[in-house]
PDB file of N, CA and C in Angstrom:
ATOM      1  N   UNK A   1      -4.621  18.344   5.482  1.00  0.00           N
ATOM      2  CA  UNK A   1      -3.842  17.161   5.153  1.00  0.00           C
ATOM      3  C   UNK A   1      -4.086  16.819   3.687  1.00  0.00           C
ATOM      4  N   UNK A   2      -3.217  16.599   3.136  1.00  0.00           N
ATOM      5  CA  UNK A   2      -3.127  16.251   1.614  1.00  0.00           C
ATOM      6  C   UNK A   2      -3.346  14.498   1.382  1.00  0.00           C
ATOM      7  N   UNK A   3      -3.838  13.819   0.341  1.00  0.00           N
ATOM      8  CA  UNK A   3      -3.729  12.389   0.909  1.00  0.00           C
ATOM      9  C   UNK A   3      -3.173  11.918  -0.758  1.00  0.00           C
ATOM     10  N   UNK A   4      -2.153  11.666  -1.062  1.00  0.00           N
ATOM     11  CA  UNK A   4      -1.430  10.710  -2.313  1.00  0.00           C
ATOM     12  C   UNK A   4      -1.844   9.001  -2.469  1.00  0.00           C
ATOM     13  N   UNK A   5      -2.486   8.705  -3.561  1.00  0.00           N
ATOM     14  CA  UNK A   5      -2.508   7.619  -3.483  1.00  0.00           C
ATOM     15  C   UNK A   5      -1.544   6.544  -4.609  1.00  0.00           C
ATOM     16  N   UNK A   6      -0.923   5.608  -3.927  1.00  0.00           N
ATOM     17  CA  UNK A   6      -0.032   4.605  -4.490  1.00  0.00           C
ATOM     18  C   UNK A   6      -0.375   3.389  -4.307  1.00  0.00           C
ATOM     19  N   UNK A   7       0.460   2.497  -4.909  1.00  0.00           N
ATOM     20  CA  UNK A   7       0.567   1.087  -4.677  1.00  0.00           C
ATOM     21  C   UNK A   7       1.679   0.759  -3.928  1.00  0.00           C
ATOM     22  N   UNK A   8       1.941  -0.292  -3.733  1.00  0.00           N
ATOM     23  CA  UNK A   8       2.437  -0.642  -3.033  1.00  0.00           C
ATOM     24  C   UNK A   8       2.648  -2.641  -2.585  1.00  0.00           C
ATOM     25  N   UNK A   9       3.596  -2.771  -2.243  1.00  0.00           N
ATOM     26  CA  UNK A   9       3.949  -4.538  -1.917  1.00  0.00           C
ATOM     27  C   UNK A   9       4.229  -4.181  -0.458  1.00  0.00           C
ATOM     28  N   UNK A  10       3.803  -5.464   0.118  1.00  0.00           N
ATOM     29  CA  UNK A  10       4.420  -6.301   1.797  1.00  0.00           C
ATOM     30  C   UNK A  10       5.161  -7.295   1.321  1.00  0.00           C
ATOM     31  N   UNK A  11       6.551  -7.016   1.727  1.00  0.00           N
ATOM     32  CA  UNK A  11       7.431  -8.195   1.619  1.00  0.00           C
ATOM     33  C   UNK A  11       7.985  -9.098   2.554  1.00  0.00           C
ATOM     34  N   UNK A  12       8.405  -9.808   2.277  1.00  0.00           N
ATOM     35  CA  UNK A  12       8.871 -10.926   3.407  1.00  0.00           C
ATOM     36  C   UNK A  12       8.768 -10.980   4.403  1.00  0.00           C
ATOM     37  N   UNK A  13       9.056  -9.655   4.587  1.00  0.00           N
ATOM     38  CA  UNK A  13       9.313  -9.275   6.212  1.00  0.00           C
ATOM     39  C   UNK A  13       8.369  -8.761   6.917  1.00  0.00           C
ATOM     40  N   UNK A  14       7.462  -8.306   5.891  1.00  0.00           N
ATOM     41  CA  UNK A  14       6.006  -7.663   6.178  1.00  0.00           C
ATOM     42  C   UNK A  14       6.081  -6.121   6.491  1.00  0.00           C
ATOM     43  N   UNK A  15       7.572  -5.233   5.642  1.00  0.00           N
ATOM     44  CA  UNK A  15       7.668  -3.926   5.263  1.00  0.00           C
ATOM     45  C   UNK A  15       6.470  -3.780   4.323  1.00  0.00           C
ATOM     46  N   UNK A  16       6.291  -2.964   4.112  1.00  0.00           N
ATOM     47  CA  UNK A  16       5.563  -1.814   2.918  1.00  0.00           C
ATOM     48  C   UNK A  16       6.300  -1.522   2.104  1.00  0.00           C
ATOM     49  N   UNK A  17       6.741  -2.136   0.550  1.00  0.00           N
ATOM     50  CA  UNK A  17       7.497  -1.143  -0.789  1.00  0.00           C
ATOM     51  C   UNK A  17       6.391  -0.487  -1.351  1.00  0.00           C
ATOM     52  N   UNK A  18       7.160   0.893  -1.391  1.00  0.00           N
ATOM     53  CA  UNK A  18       5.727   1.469  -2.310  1.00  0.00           C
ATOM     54  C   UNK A  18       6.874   1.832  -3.474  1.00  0.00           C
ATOM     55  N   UNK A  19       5.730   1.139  -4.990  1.00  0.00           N
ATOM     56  CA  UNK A  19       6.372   0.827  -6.117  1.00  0.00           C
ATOM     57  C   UNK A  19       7.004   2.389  -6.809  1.00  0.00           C
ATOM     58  N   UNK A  20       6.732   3.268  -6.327  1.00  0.00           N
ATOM     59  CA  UNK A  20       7.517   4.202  -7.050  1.00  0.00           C
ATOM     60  C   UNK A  20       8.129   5.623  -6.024  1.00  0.00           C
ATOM     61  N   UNK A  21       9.024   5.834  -6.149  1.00  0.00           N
ATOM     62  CA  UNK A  21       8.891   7.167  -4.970  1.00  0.00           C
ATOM     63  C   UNK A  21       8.619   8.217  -4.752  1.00  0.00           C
ATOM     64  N   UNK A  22       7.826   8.560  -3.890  1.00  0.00           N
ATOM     65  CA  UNK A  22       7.406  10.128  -3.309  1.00  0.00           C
ATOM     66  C   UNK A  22       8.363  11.580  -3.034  1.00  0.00           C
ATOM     67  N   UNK A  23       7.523  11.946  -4.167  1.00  0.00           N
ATOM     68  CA  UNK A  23       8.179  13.607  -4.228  1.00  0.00           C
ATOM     69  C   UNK A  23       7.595  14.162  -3.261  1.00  0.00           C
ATOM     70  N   UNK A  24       8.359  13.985  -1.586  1.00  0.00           N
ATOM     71  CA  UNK A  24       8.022  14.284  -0.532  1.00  0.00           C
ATOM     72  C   UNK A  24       9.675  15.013   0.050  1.00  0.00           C
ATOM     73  N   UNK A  25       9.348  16.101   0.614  1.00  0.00           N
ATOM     74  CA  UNK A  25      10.164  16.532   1.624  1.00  0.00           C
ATOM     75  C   UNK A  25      10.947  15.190   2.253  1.00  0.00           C
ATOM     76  N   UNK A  26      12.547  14.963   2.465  1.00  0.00           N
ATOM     77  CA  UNK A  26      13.121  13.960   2.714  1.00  0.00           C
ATOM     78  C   UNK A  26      12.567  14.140   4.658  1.00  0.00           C
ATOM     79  N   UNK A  27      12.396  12.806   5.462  1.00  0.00           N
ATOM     80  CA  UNK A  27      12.597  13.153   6.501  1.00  0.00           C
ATOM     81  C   UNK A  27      11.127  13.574   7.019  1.00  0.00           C
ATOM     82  N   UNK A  28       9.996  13.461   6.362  1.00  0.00           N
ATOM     83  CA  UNK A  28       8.618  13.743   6.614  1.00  0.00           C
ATOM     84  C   UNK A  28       7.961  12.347   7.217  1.00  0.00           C
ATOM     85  N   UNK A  29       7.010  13.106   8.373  1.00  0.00           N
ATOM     86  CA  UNK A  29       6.225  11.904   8.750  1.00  0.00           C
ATOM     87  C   UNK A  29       5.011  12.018   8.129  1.00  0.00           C
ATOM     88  N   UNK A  30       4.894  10.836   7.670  1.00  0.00           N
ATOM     89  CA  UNK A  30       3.118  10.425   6.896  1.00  0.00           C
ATOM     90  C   UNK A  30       2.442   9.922   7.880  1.00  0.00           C
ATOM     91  N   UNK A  31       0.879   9.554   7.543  1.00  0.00           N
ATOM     92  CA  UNK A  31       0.058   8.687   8.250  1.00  0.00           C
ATOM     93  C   UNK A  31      -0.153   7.349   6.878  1.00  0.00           C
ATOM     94  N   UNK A  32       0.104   6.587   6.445  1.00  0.00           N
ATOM     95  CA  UNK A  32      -0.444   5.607   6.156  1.00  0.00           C
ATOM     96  C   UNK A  32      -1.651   4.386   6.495  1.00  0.00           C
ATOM     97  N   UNK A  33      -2.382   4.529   5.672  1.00  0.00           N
ATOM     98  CA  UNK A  33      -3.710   3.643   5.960  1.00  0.00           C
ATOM     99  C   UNK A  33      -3.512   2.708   4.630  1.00  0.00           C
ATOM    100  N   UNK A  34      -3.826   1.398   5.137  1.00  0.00           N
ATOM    101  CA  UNK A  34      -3.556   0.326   4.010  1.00  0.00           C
ATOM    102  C   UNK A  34      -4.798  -0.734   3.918  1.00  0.00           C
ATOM    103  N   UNK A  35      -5.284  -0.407   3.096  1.00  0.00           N
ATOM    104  CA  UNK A  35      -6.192  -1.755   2.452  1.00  0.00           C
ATOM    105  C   UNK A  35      -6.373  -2.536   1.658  1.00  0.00           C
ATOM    106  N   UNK A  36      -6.739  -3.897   2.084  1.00  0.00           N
ATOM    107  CA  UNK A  36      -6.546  -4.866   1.981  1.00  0.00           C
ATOM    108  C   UNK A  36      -7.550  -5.224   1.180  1.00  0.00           C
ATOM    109  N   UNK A  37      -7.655  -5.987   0.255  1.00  0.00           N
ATOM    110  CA  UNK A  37      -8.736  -6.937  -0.930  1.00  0.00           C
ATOM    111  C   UNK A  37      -9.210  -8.250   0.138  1.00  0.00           C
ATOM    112  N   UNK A  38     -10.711  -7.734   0.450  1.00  0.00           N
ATOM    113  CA  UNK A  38     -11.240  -9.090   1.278  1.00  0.00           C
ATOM    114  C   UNK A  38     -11.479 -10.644   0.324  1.00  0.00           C
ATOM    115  N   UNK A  39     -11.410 -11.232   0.692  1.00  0.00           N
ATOM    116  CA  UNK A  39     -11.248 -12.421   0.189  1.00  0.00           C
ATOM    117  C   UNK A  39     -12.904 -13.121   0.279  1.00  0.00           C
ATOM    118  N   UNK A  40     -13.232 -13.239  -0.919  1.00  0.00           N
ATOM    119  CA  UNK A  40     -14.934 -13.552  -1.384  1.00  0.00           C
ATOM    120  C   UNK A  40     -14.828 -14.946  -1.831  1.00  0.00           C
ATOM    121  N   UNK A  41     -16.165 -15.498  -2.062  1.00  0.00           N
ATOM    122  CA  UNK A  41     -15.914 -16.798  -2.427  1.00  0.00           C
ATOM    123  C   UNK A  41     -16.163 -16.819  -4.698  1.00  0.00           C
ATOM    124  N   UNK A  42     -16.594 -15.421  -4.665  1.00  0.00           N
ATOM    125  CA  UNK A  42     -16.304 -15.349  -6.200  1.00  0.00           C
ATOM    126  C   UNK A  42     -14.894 -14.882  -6.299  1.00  0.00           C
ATOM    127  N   UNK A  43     -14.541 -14.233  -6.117  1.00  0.00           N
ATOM    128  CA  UNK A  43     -12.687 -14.152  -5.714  1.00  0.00           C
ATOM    129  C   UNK A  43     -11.878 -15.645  -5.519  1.00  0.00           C
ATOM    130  N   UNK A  44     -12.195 -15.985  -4.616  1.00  0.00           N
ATOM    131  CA  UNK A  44     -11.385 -17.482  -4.729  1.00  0.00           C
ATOM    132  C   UNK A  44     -11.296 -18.285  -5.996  1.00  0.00           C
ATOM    133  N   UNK A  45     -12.467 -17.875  -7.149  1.00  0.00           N
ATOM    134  CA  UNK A  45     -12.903 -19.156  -7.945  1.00  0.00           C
ATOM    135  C   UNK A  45     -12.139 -18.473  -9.230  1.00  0.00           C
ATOM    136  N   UNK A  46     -11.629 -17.047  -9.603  1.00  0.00           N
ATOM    137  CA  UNK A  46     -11.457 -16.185 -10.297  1.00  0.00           C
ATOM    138  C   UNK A  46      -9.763 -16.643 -10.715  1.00  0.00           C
ATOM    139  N   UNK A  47      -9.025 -16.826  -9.096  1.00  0.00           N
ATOM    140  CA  UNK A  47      -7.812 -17.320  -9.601  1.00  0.00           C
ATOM    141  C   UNK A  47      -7.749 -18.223 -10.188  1.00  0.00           C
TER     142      UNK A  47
END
């Protein structure tokens, strides 16, 4: 298994945009794993 890494947005709807597109075979199934930035209390104070 090969693993590409991108970015990516959850929008409104709570899809996945990933910001640029994959030079992938059209019609391919991926596995996607998505992580998330835990939320710290030096993090909170940063915004």
């Amino acid at each position: 298994m090969k693993a590409i890494k991108v970015m990516a947005t959850i929008d409104n709807q709570g899809q996945l945009c990933i910001d640029e597109p994959l030079n992938l075979e059209q019609n391919s199934k991926v596995e996607v794993i998505v992580l998330i930035p835990e939320v710290t209390e030096s993090n909170e104070y940063e915004q």
